[in-house]
Protein backbone atom coordinates (compact mmCIF):
# COMPACT_ATOMS: atom_id res chain seq x y z
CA UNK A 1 -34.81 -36.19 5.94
CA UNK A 2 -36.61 -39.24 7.80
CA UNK A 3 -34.79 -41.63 5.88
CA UNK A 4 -31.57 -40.33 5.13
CA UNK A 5 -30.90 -43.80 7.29
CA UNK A 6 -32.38 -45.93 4.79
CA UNK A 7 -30.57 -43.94 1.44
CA UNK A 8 -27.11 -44.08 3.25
CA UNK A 9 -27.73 -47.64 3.50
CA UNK A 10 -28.32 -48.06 -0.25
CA UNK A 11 -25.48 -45.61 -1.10
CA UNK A 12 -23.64 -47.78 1.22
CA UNK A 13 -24.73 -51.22 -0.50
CA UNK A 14 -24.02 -49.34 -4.56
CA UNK A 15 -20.08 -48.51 -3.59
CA UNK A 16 -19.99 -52.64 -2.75
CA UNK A 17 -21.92 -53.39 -5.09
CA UNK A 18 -20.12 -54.89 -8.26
CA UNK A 19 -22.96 -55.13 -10.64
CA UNK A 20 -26.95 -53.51 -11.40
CA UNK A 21 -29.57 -54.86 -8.98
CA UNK A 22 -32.93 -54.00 -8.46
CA UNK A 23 -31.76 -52.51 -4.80
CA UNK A 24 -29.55 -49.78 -5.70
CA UNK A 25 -30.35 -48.94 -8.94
CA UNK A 26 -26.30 -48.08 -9.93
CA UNK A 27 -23.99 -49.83 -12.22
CA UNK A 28 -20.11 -50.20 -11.52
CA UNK A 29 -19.54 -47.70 -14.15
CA UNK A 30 -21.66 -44.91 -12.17
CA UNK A 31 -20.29 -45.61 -8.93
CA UNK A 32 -16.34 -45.64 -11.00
CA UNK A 33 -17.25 -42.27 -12.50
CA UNK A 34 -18.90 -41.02 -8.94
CA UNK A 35 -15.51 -41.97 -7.31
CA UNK A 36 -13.21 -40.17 -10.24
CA UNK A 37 -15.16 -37.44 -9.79
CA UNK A 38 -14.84 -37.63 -6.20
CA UNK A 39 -11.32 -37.69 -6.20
CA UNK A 40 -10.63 -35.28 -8.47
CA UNK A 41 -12.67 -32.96 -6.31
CA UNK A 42 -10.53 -34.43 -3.07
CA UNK A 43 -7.31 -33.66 -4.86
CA UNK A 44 -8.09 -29.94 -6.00
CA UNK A 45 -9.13 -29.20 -2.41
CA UNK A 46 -5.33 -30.84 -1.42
CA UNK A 47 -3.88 -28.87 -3.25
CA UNK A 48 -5.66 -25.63 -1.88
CA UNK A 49 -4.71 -26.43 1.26
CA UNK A 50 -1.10 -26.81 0.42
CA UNK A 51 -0.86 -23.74 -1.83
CA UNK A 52 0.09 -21.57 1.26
CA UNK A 53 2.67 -23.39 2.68
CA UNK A 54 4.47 -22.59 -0.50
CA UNK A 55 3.70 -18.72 -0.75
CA UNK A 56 6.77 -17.70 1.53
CA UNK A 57 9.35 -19.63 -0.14
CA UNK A 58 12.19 -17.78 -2.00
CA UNK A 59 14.53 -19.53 -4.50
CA UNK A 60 18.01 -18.11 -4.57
CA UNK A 61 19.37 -17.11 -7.79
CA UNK A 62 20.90 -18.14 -9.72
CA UNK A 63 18.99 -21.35 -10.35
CA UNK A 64 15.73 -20.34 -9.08
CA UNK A 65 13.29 -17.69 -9.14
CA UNK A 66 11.05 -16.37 -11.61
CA UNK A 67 7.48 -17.24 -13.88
CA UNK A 68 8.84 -20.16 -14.60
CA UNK A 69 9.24 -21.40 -11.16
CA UNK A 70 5.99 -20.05 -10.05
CA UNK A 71 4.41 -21.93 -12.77
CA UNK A 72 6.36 -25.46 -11.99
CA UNK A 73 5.28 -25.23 -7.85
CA UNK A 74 1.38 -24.71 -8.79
CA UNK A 75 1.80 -27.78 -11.50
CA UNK A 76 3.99 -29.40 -8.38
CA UNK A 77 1.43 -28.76 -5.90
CA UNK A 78 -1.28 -30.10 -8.13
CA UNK A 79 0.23 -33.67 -8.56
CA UNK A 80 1.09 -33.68 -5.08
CA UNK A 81 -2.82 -32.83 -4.16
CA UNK A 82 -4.03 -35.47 -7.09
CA UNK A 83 -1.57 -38.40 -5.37
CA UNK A 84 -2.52 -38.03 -1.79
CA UNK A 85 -5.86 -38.12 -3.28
CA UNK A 86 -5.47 -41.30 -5.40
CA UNK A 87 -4.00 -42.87 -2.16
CA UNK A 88 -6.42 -42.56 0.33
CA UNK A 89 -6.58 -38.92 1.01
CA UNK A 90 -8.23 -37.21 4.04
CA UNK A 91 -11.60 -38.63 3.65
CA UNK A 92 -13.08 -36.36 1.76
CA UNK A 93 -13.55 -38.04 -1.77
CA UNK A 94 -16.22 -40.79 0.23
CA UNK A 95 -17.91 -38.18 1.57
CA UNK A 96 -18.17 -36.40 -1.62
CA UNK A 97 -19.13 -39.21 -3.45
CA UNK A 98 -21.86 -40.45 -0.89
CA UNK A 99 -23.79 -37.59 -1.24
CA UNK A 100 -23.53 -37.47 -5.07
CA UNK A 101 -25.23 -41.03 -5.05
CA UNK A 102 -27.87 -39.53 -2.50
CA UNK A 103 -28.39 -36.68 -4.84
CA UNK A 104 -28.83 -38.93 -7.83
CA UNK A 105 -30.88 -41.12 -6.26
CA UNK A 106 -32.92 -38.53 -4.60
CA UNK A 107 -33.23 -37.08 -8.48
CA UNK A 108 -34.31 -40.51 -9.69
């Protein structure tokens, strides 16, 4: 853990980094994929947090209610979760993908 400085500062130099180099050791396709992945983690946590500000709605009939609106709110929910995510989010996808460079890196 002494120089969890020093790897932060490398993770921090591969997400500016726009090609290779001896120093960080990632290409710009890692750090893309590390960031998709990141996202896509920040977005399914989004939309786990907004899941239960949905559970005490009730449609009236006769145009709502039912599976099929259950279904459509959870795919609603999702998109919603995946484009807060896509535009900036809560912070969580940098975090996320920080520490999977660290891990690779650490792995390496």
């Amino acid at each position: 853990m002494g120089d969890g400085g020093l790897m932060d500062a490398r993770v921090d130099a591969a997400l500016a980094a726009s090609r290779p180099t001896p120093r960080n050791g990632f290409t710009p396709a890692q750090v893309a994929r590390a960031r998709d992945t990141a996202e896509s983690f920040e977005a399914m946590f989004i939309g786990q947090l907004l899941r239960p500000m949905f559970n005490g709605l009730e449609s009236a009939p006769p145009f709502g209610g039912g599976h099929a609106e259950k279904v459509w709110r959870d795919l609603m929910i999702d998109e919603v979760g995946k484009q807060m995510a896509k535009s900036g989010g809560i912070g969580i996808a940098d975090s996320v993908m920080r520490q999977m460079l660290v891990a690779q890196e650490t792995a390496q």
